[in-house]
Protein backbone atom coordinates (compact mmCIF):
# COMPACT_ATOMS: atom_id res chain seq x y z
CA UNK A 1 -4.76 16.69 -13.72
CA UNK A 2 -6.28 19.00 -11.59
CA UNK A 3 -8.80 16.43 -9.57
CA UNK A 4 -5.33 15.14 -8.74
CA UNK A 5 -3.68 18.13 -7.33
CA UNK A 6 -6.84 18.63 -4.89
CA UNK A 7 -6.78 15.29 -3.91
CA UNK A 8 -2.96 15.99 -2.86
CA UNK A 9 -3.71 19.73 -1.29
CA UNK A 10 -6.48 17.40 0.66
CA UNK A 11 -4.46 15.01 1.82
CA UNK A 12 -1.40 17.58 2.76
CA UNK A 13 -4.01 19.56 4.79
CA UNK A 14 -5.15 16.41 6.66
CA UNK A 15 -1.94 15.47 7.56
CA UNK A 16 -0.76 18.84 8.80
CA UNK A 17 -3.97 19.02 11.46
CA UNK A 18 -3.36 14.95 12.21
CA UNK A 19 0.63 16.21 13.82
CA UNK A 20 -1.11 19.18 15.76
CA UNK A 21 -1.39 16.88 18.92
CA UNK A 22 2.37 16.37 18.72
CA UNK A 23 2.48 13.69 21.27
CA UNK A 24 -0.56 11.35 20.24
CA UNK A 25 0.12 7.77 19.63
CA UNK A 26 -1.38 6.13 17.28
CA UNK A 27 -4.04 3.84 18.86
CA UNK A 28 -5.97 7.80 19.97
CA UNK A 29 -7.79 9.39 17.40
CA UNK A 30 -7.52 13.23 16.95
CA UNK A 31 -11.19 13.25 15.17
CA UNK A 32 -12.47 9.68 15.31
CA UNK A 33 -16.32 11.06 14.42
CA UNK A 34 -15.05 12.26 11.06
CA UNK A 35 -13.41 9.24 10.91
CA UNK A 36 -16.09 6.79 11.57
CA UNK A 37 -18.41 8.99 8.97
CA UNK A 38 -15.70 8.34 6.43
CA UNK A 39 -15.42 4.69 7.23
CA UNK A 40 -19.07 4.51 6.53
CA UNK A 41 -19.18 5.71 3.41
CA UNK A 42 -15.93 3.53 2.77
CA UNK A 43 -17.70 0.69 4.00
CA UNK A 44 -21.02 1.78 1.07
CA UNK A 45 -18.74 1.68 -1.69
CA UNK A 46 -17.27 -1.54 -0.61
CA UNK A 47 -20.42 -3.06 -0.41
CA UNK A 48 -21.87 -1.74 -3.61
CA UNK A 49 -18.56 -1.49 -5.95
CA UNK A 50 -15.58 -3.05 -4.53
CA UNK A 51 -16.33 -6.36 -2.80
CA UNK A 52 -18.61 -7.76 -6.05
CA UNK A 53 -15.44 -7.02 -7.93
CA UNK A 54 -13.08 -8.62 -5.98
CA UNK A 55 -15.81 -11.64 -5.63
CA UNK A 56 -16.02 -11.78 -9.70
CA UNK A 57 -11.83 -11.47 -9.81
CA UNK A 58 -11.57 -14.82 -7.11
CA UNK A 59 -13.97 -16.34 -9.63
CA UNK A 60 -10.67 -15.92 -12.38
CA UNK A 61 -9.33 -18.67 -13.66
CA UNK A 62 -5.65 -19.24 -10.79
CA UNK A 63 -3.24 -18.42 -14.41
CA UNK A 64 -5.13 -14.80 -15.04
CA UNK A 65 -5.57 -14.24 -10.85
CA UNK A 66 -1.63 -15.12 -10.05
CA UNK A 67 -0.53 -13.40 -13.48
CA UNK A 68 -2.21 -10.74 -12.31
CA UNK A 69 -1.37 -10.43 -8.96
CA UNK A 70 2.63 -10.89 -10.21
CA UNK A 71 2.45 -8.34 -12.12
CA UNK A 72 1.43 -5.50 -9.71
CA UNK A 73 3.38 -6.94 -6.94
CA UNK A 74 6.40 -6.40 -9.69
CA UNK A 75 5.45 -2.68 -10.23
CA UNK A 76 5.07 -2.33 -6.79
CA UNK A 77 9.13 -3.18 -5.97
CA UNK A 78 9.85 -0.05 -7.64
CA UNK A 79 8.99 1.84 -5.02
CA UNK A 80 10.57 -0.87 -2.37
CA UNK A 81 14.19 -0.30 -4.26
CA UNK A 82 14.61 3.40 -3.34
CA UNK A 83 12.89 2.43 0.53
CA UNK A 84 15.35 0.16 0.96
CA UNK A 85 18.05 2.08 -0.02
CA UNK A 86 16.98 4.89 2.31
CA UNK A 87 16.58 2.93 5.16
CA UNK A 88 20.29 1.59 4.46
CA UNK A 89 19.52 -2.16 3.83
CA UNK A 90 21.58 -3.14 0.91
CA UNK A 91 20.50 -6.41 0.59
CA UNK A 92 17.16 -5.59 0.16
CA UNK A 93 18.01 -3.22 -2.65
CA UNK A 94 19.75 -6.04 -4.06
CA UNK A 95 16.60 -8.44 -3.61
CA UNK A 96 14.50 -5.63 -5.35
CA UNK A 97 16.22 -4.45 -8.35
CA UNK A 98 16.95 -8.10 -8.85
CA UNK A 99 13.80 -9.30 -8.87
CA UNK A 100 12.51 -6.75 -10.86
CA UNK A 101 14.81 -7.00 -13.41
CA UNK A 102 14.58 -10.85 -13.78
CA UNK A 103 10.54 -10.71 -13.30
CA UNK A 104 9.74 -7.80 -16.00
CA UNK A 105 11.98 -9.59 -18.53
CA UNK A 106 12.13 -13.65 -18.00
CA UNK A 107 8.82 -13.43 -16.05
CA UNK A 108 7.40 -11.94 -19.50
CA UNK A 109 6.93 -8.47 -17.50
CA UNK A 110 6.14 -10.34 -14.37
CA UNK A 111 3.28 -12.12 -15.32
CA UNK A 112 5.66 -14.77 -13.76
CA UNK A 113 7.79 -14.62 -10.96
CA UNK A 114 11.06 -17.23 -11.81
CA UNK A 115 12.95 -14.59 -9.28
CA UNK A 116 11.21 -16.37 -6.26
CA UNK A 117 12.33 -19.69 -7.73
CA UNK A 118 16.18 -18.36 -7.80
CA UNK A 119 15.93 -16.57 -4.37
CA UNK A 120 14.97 -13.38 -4.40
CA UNK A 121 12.56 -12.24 -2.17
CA UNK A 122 11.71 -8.23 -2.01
CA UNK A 123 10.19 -7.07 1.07
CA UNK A 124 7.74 -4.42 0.48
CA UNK A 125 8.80 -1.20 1.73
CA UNK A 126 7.38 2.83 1.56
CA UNK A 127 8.27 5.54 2.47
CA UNK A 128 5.61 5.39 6.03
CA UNK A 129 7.43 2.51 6.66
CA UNK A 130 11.20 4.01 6.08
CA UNK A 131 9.80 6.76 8.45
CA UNK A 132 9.26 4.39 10.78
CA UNK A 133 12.88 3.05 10.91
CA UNK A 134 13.97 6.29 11.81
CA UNK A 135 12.19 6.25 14.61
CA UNK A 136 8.74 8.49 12.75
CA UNK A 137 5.81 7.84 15.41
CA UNK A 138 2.89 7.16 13.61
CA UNK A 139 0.74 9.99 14.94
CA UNK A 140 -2.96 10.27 15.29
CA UNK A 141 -4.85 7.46 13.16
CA UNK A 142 -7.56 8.35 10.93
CA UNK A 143 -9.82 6.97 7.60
CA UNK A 144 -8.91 8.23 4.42
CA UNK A 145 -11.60 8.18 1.94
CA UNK A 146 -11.89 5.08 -0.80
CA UNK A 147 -8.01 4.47 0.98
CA UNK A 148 -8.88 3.22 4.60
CA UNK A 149 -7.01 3.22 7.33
CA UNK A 150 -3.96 5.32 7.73
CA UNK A 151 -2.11 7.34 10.28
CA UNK A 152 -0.15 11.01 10.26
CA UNK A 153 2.65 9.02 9.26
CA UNK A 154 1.25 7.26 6.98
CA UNK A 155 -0.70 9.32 4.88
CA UNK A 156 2.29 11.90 4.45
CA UNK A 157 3.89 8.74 3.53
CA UNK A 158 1.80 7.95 0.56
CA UNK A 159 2.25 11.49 -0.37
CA UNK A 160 5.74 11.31 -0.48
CA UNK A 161 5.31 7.63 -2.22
CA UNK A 162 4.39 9.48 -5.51
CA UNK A 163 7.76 11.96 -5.12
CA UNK A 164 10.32 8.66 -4.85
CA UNK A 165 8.50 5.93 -6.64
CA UNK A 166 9.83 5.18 -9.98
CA UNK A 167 6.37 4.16 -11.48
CA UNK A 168 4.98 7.22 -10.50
CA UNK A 169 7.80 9.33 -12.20
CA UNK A 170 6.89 7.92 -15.67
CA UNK A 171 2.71 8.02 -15.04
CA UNK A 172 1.41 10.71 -13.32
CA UNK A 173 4.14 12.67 -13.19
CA UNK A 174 5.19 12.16 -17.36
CA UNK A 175 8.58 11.79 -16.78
CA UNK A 176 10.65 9.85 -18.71
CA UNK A 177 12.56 7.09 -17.29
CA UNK A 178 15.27 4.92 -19.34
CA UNK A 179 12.81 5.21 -22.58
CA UNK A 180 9.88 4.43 -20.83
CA UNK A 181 6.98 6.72 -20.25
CA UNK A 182 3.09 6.76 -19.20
CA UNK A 183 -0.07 8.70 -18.04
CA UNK A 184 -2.22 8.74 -15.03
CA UNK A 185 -4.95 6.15 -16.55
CA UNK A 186 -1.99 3.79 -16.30
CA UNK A 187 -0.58 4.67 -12.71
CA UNK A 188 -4.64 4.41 -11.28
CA UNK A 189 -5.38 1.25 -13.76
CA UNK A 190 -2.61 -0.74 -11.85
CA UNK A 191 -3.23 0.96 -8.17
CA UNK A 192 -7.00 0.16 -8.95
CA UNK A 193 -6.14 -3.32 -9.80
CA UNK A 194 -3.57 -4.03 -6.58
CA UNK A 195 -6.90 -3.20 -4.38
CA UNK A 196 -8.74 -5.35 -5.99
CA UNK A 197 -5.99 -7.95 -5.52
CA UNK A 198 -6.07 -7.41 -1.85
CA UNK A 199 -9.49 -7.26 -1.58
CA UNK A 200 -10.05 -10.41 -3.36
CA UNK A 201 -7.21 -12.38 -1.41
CA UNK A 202 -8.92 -10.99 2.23
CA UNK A 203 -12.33 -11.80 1.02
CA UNK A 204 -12.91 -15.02 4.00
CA UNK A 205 -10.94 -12.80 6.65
CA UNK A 206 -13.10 -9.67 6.45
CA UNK A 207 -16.29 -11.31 6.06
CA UNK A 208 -15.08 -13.30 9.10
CA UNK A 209 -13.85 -10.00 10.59
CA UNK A 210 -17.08 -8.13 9.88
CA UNK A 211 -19.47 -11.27 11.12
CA UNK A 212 -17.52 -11.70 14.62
CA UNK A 213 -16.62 -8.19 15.97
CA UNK A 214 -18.67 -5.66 18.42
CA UNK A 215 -17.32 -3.04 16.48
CA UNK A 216 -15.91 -3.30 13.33
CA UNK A 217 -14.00 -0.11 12.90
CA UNK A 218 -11.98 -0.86 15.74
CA UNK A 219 -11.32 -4.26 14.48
CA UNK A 220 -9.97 -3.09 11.60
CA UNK A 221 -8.24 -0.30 13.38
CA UNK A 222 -6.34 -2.65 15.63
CA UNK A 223 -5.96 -4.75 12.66
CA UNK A 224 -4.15 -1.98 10.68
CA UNK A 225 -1.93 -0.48 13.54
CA UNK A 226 -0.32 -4.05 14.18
CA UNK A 227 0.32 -4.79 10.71
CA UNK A 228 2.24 -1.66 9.77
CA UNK A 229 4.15 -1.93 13.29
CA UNK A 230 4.82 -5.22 12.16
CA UNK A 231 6.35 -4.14 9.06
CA UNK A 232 8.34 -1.48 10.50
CA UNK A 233 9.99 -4.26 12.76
CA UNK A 234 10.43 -6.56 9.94
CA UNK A 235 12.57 -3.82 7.94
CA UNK A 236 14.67 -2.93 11.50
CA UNK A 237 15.16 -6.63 11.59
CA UNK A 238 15.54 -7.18 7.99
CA UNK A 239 12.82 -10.75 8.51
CA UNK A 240 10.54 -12.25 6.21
CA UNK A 241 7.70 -12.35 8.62
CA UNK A 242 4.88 -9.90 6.99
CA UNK A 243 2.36 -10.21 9.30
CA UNK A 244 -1.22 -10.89 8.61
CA UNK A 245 -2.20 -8.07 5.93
CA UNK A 246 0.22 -7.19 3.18
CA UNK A 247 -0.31 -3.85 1.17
């Protein structure tokens, strides 16, 4: 698909000028005008497309919303298996493939989640995050479009997401994986619907957010950076504490 493929040049590109200051930390911006601009016209199509959706999903009857909501979290510990493995934590591996296994058949392809109820709780891990572990800085931070926040780190890491992830092996990229197989209409469908998850489950917190701060964009920016550092702690420290967003 070639919109795709210029998507992915884009994003390469942005991440190659976002390492040229070599020694910025995340919390300085290497081109915070562009940045803001984007997070304008992110903050349009939030207003006009995304946040009536997420307010008509919250409307969902709780079976549909949680069935829902299981069953992209499920897809989503496909990518957390081979993280986990890379950043040496076999019991997270363990947690993953486990729960994955028991959720996509029991949980009636994880519309349910019976692996909570039996113990196994996958942290969710990518590949920015595995970066991170090994000590990865996160770079300069910057706004992707329709995306949000992100860093150098970060954004390479949800380009190499698409090379390790298993889901992404049998959508976008065709391959076939132990019999099963997809397109790109299902790999967007479900990364479509996981926004719209989040979005809907933050609703209160960034209207609150948006209502009580001087400058929103560096709300969220600070919001962002602490999160993912959080993360990257919580996989170091192998802890169940997420922190206040979750991806």
């Amino acid at each position: 698909m070639q919109i795709l493929k210029n998507i992915k040049i884009a994003l390469l590109f942005m991440v190659i000028f976002s390492f040229l200051p070599l020694k910025a930390k995340a919390a300085e911006e290497c081109f915070e005008k562009v940045s803001r601009s984007v997070f304008k016209f992110n903050m349009a199509l939030d207003d006009a497309i995304i946040e009536p959706i997420a307010k008509g999903y919250n409307r969902l009857p709780d079976p549909i919303k949680n069935g829902t909501s299981n069953f992209t979290s499920n897809i989503a510990t496909l990518l957390s298996i081979p993280n986990s493995l890379l950043q040496g934590n076999l019991k997270q591996v363990g947690h993953s493939t486990g729960s994955f296994v028991v959720n996509s058949t029991v949980g009636i392809l994880g519309f349910l989640n019976p692996a909570e109820k039996i113990g196994l709780k996958p942290h969710k891990e990518d590949v920015g995050q595995t970066l991170g572990t090994y000590g990865v800085g996160p770079g300069c931070y910057l706004v992707l479009p329709i995306l949000g926040p992100s860093t150098a780190r970060d954004t390479f890491g949800l380009i190499a997401d698409t090379f390790v992830d298993p889901f992404a092996h049998v959508t976008i990229r065709e391959n076939e994986l132990f019999g099963v197989s997809g397109n790109d209409l299902d790999y967007f469908s479900v990364r479509g619907t996981t926004a719209i998850d989040f979005r809907a489950d933050n609703d209160k917190n960034l209207t609150s957010l948006e209502k009580n701060s001087l400058d929103l964009y560096s709300s969220l920016k600070s919001v962002y950076l602490q999160d993912r550092e959080n993360k990257i702690k919580n996989s170091i420290e192998d802890n169940d504490e997420w922190g206040s967003l979750d991806n």
